[in-house]
PDB file of N, CA and C in Angstrom:
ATOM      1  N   UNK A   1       4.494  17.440   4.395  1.00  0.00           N
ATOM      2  CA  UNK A   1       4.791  16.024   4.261  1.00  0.00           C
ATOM      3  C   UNK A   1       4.956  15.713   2.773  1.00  0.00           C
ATOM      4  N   UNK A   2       6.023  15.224   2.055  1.00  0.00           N
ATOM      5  CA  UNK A   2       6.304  14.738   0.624  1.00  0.00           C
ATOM      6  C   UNK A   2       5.578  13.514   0.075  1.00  0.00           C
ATOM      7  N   UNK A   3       5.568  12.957  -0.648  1.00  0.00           N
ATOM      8  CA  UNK A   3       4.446  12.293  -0.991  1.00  0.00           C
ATOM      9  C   UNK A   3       5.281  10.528  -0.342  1.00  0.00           C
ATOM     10  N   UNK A   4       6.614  10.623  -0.297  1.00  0.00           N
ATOM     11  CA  UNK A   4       7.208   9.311   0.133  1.00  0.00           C
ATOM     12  C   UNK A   4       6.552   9.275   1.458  1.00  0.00           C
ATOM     13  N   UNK A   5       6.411  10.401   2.303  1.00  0.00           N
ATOM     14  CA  UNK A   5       5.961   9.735   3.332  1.00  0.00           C
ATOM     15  C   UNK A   5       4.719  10.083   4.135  1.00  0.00           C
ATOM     16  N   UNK A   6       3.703  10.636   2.951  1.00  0.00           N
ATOM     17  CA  UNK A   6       2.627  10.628   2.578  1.00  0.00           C
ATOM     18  C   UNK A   6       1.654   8.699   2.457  1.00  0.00           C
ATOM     19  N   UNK A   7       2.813   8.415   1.356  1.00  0.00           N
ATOM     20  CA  UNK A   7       2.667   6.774   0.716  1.00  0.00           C
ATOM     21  C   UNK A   7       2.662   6.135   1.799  1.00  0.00           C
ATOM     22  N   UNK A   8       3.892   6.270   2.747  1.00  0.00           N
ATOM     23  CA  UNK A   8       4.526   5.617   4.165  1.00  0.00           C
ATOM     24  C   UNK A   8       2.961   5.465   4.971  1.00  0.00           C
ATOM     25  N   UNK A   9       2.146   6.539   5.426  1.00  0.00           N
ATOM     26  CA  UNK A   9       1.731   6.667   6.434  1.00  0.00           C
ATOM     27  C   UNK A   9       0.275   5.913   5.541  1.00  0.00           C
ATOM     28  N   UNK A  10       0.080   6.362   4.557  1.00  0.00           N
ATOM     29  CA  UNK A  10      -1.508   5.615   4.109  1.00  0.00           C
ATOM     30  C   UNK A  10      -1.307   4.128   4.016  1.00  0.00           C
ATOM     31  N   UNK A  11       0.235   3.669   3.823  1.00  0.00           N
ATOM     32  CA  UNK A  11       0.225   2.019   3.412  1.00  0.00           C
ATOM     33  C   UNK A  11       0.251   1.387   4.996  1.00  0.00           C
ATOM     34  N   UNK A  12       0.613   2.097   5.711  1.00  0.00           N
ATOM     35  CA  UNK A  12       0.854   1.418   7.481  1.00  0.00           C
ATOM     36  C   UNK A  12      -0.650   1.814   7.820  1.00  0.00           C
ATOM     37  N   UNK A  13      -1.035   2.780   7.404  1.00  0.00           N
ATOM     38  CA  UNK A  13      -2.709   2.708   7.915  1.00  0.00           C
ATOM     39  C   UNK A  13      -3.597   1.798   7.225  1.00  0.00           C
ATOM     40  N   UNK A  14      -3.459   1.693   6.096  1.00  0.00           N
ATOM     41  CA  UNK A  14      -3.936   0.268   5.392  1.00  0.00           C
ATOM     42  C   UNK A  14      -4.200  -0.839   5.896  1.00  0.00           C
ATOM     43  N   UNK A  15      -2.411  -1.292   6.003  1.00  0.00           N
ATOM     44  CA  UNK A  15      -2.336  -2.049   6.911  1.00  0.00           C
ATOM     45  C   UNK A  15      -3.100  -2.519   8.104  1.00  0.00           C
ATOM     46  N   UNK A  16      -2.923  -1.735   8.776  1.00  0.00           N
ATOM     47  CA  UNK A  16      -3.763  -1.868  10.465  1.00  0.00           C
ATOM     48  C   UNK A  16      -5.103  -1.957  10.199  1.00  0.00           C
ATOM     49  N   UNK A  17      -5.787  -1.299   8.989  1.00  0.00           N
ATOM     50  CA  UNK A  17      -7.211  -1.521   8.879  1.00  0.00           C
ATOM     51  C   UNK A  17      -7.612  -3.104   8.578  1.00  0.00           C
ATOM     52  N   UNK A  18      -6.794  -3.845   7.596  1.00  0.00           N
ATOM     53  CA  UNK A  18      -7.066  -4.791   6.586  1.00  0.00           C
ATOM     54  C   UNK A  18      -6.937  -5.665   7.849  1.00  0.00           C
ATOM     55  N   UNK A  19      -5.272  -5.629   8.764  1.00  0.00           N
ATOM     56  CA  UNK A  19      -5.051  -6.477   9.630  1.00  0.00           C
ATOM     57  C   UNK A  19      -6.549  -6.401  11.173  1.00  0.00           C
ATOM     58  N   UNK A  20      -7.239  -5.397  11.207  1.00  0.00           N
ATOM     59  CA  UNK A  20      -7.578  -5.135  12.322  1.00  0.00           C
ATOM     60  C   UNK A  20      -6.516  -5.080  13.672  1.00  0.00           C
ATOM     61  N   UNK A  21      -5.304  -4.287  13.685  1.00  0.00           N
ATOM     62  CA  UNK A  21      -4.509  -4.231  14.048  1.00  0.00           C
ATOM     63  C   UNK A  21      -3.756  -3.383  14.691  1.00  0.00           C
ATOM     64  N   UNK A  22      -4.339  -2.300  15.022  1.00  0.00           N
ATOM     65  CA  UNK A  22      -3.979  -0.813  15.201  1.00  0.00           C
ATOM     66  C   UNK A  22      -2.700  -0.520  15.938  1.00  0.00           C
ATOM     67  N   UNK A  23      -1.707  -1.899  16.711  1.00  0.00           N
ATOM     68  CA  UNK A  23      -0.793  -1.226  17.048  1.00  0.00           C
ATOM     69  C   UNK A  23       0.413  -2.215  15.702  1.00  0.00           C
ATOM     70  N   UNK A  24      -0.053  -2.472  14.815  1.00  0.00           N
ATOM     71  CA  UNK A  24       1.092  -3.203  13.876  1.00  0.00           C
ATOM     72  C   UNK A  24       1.588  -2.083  12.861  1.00  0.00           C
ATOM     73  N   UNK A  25       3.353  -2.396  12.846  1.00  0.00           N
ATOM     74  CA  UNK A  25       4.110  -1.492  12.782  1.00  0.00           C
ATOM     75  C   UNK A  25       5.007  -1.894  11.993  1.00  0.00           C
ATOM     76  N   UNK A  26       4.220  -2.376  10.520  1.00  0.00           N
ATOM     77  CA  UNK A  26       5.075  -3.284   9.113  1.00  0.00           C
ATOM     78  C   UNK A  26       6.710  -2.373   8.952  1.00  0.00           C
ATOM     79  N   UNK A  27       7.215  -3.313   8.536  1.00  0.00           N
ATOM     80  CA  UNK A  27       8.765  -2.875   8.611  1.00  0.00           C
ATOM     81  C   UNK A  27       8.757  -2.282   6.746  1.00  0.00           C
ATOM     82  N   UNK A  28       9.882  -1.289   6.524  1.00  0.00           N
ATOM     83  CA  UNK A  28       9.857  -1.815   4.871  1.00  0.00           C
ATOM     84  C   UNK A  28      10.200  -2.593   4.510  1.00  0.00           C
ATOM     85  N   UNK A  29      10.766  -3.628   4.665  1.00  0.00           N
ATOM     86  CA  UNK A  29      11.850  -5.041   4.408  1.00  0.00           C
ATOM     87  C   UNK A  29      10.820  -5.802   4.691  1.00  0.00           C
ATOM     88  N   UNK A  30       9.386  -6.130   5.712  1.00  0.00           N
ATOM     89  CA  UNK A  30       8.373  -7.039   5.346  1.00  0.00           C
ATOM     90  C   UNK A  30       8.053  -7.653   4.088  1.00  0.00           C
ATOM     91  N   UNK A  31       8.061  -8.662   3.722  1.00  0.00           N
ATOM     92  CA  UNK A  31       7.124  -9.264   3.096  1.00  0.00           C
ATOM     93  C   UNK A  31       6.155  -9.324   3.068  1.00  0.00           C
ATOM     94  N   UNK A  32       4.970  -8.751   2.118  1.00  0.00           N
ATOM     95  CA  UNK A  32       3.627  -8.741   2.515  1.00  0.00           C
ATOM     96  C   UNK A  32       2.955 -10.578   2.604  1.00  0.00           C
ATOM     97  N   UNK A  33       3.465 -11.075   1.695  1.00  0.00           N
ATOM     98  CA  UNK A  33       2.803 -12.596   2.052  1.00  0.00           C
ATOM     99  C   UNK A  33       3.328 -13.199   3.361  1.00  0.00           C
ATOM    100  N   UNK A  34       4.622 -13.383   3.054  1.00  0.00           N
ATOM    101  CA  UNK A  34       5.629 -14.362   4.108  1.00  0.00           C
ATOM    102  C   UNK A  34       5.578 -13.618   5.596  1.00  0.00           C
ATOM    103  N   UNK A  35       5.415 -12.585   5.415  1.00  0.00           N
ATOM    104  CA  UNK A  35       6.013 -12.014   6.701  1.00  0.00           C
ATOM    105  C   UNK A  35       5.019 -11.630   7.100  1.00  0.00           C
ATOM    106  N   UNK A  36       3.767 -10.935   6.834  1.00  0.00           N
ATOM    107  CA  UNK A  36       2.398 -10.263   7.219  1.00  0.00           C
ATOM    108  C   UNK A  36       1.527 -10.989   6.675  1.00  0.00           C
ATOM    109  N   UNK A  37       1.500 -12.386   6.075  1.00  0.00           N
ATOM    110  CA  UNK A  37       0.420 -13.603   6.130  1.00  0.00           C
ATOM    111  C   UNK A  37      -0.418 -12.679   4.927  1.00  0.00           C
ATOM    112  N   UNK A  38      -0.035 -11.859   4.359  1.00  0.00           N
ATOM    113  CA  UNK A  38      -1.004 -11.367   3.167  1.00  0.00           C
ATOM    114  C   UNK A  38      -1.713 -12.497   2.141  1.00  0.00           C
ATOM    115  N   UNK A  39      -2.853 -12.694   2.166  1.00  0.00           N
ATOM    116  CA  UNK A  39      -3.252 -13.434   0.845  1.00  0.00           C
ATOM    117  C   UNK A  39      -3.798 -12.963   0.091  1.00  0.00           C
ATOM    118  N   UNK A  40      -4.014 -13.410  -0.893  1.00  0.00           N
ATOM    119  CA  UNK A  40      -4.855 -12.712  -2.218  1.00  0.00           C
ATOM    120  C   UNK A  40      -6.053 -12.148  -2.136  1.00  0.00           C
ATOM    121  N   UNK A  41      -7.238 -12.485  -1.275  1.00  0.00           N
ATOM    122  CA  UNK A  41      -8.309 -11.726  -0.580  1.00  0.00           C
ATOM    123  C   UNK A  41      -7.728 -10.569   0.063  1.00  0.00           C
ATOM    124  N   UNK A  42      -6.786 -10.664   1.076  1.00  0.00           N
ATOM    125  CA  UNK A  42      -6.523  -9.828   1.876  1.00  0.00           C
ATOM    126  C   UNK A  42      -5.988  -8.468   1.174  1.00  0.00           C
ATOM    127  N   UNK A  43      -5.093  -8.855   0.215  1.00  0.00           N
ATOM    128  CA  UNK A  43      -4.375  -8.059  -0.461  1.00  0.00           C
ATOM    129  C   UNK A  43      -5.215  -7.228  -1.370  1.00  0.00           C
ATOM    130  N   UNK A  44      -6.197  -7.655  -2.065  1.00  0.00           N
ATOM    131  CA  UNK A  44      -7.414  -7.309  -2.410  1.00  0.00           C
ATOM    132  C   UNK A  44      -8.450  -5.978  -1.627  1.00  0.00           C
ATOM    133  N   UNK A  45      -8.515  -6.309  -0.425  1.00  0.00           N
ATOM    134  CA  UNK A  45      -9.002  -5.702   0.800  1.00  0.00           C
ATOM    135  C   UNK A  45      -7.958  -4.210   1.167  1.00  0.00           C
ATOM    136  N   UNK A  46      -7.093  -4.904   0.621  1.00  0.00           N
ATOM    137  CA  UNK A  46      -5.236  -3.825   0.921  1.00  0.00           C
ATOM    138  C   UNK A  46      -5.588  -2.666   0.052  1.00  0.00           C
ATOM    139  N   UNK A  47      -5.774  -3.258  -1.054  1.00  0.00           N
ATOM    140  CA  UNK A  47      -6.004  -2.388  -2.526  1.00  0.00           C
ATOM    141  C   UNK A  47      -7.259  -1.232  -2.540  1.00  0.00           C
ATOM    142  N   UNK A  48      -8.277  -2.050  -1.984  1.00  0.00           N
ATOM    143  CA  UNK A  48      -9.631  -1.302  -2.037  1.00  0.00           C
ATOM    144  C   UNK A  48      -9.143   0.068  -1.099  1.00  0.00           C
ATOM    145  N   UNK A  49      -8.389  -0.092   0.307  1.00  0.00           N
ATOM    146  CA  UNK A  49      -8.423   1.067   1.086  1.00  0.00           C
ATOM    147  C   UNK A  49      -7.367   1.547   0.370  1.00  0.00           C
ATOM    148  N   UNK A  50      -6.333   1.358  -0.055  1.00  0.00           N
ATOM    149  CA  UNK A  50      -5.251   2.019  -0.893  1.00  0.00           C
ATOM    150  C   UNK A  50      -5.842   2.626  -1.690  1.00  0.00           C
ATOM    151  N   UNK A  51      -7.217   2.470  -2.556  1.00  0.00           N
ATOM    152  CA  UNK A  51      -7.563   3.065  -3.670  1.00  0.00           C
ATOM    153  C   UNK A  51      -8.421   4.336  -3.016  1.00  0.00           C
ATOM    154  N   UNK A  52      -9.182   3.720  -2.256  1.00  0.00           N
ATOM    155  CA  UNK A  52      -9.824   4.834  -1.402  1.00  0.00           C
ATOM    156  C   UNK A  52      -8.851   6.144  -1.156  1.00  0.00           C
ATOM    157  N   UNK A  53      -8.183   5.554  -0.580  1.00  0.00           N
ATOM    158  CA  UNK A  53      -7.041   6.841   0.063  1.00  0.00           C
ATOM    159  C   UNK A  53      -6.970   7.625  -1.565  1.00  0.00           C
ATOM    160  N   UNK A  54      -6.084   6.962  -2.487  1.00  0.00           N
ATOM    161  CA  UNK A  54      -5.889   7.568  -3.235  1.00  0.00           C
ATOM    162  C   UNK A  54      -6.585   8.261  -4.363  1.00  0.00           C
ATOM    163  N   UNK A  55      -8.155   7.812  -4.443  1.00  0.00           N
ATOM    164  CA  UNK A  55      -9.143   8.800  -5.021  1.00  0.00           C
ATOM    165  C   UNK A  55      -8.974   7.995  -6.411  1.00  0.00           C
ATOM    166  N   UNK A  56      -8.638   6.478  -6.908  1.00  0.00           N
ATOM    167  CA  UNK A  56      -8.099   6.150  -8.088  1.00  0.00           C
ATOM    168  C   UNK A  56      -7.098   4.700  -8.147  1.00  0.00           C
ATOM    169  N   UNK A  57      -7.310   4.161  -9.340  1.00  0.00           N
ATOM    170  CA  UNK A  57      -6.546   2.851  -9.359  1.00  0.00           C
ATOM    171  C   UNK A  57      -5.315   2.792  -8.746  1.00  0.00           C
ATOM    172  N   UNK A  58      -4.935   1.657  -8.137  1.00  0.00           N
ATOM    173  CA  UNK A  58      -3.704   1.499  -7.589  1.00  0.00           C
ATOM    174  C   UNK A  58      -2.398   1.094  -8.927  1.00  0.00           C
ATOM    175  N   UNK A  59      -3.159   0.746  -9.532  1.00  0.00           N
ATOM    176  CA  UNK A  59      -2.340   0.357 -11.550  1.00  0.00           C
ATOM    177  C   UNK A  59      -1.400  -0.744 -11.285  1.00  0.00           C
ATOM    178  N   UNK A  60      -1.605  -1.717 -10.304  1.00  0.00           N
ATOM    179  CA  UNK A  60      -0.097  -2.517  -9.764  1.00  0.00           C
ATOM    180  C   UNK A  60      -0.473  -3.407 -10.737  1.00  0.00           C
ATOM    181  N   UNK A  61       0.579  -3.831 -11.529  1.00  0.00           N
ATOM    182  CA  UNK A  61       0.861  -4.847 -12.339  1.00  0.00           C
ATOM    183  C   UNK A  61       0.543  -6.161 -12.181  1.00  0.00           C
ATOM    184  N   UNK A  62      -0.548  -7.092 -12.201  1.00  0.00           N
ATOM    185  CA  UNK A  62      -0.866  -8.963 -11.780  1.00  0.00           C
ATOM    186  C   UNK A  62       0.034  -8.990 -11.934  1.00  0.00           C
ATOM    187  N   UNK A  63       0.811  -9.302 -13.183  1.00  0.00           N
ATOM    188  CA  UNK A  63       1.904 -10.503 -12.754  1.00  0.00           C
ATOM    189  C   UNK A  63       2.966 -10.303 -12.656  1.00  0.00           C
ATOM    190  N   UNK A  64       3.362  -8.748 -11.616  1.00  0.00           N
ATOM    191  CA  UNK A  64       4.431  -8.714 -10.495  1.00  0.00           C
ATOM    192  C   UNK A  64       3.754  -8.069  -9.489  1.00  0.00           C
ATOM    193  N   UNK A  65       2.864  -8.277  -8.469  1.00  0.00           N
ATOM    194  CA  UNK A  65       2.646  -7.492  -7.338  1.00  0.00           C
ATOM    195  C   UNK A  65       3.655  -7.022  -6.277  1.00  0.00           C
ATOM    196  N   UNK A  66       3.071  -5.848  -5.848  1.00  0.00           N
ATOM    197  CA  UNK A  66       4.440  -5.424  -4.655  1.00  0.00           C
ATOM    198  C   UNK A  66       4.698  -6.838  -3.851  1.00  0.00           C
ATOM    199  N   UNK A  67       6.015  -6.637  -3.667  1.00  0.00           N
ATOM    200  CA  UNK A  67       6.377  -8.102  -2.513  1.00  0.00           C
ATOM    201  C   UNK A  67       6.591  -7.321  -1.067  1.00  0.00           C
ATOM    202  N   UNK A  68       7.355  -6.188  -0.930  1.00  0.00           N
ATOM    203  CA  UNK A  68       7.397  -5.984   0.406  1.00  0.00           C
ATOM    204  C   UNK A  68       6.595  -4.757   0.887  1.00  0.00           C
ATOM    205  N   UNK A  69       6.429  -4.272   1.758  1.00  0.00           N
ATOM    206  CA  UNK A  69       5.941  -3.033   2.148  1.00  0.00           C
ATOM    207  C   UNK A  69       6.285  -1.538   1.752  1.00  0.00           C
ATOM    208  N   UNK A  70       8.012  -1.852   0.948  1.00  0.00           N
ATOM    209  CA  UNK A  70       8.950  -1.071   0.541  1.00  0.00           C
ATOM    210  C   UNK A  70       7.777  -0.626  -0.881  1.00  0.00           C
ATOM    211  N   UNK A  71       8.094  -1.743  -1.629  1.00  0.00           N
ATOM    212  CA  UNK A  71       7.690  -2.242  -2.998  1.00  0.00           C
ATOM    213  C   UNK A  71       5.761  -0.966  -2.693  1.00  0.00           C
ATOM    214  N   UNK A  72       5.267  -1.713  -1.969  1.00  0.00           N
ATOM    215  CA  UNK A  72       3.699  -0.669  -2.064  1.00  0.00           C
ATOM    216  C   UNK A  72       3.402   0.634  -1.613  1.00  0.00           C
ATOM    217  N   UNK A  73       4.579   0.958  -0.844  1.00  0.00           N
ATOM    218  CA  UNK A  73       5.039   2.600  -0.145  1.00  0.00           C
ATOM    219  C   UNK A  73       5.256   3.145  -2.034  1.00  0.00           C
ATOM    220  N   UNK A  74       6.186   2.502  -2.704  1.00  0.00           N
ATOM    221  CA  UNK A  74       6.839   3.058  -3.302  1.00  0.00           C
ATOM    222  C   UNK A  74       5.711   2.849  -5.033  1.00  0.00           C
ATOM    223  N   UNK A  75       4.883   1.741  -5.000  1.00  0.00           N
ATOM    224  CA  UNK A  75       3.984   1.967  -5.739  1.00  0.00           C
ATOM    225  C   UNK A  75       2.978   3.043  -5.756  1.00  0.00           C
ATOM    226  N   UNK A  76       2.356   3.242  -4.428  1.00  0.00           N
ATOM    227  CA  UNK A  76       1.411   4.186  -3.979  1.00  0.00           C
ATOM    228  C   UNK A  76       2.028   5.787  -4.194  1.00  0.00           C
ATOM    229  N   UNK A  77       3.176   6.156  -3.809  1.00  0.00           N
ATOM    230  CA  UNK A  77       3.842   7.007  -4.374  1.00  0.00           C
ATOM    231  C   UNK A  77       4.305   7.673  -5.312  1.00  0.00           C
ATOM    232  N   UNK A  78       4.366   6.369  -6.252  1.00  0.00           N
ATOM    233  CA  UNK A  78       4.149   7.363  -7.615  1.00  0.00           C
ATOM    234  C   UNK A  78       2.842   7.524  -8.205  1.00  0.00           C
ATOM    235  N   UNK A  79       1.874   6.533  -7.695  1.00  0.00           N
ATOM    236  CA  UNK A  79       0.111   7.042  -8.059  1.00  0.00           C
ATOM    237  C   UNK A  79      -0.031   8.247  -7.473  1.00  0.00           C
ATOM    238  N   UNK A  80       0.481   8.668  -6.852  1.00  0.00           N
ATOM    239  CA  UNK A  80       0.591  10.049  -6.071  1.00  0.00           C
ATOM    240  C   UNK A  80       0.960  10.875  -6.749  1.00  0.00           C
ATOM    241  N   UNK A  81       1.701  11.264  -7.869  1.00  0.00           N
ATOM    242  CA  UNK A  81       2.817  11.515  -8.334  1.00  0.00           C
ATOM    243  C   UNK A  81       1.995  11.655  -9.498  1.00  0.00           C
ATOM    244  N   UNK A  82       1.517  10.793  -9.821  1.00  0.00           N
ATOM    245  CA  UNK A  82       0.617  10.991 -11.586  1.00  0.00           C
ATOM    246  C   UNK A  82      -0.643  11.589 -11.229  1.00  0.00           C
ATOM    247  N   UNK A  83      -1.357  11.488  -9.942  1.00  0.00           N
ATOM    248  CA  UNK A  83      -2.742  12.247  -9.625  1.00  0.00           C
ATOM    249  C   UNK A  83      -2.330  13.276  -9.795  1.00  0.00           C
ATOM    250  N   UNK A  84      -1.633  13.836  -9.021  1.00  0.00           N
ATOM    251  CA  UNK A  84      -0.720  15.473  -8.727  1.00  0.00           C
ATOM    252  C   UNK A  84      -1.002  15.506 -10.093  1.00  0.00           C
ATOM    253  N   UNK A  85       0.035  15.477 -11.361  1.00  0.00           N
ATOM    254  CA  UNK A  85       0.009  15.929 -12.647  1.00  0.00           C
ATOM    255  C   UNK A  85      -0.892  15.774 -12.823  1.00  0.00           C
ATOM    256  N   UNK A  86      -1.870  15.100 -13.413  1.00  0.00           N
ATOM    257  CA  UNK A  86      -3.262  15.221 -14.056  1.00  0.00           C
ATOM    258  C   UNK A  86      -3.709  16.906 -13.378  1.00  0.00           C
ATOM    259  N   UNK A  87      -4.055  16.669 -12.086  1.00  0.00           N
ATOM    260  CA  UNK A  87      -4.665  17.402 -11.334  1.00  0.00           C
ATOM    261  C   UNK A  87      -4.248  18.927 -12.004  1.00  0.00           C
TER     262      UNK A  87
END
């Protein structure tokens, strides 16, 4: 499995955890606010298991957070990407 869809499968499991949701099946074109009711707690909650998964900061920028599901597949992916190197 490559790390794109490595990112894919930990951000949809995220998901379902944060949502309590186990059969929700975020699109990449979602919106995490508008479209999946994400709020700033929640998203928060998003981050903590994202960080978990990834053993390390998620590094997402305040003042541009991912907007769609695309956007945090593809953030989480390259934290993937810089663990690997260090490692």
């Amino acid at each position: 499995m490559n790390p794109s869809q490595q990112a894919t499968e930990a951000v949809q499991h995220s998901l379902r955890v944060v949502f309590d949701q186990p059969e929700l099946a975020p699109q990449p074109s979602d919106r995490l606010q508008h479209d999946l009711g994400l709020d700033s707690m929640t998203f928060l909650h998003l981050a903590l298991e994202l960080e978990a998964f990834l053993g390390a900061p998620l590094g997402e920028n305040p003042e541009q957070p991912p907007e769609t599901v695309s956007d945090l597949v593809e953030l989480v992916s390259q934290r993937m990407e810089l663990e690997k190197d260090v490692a």
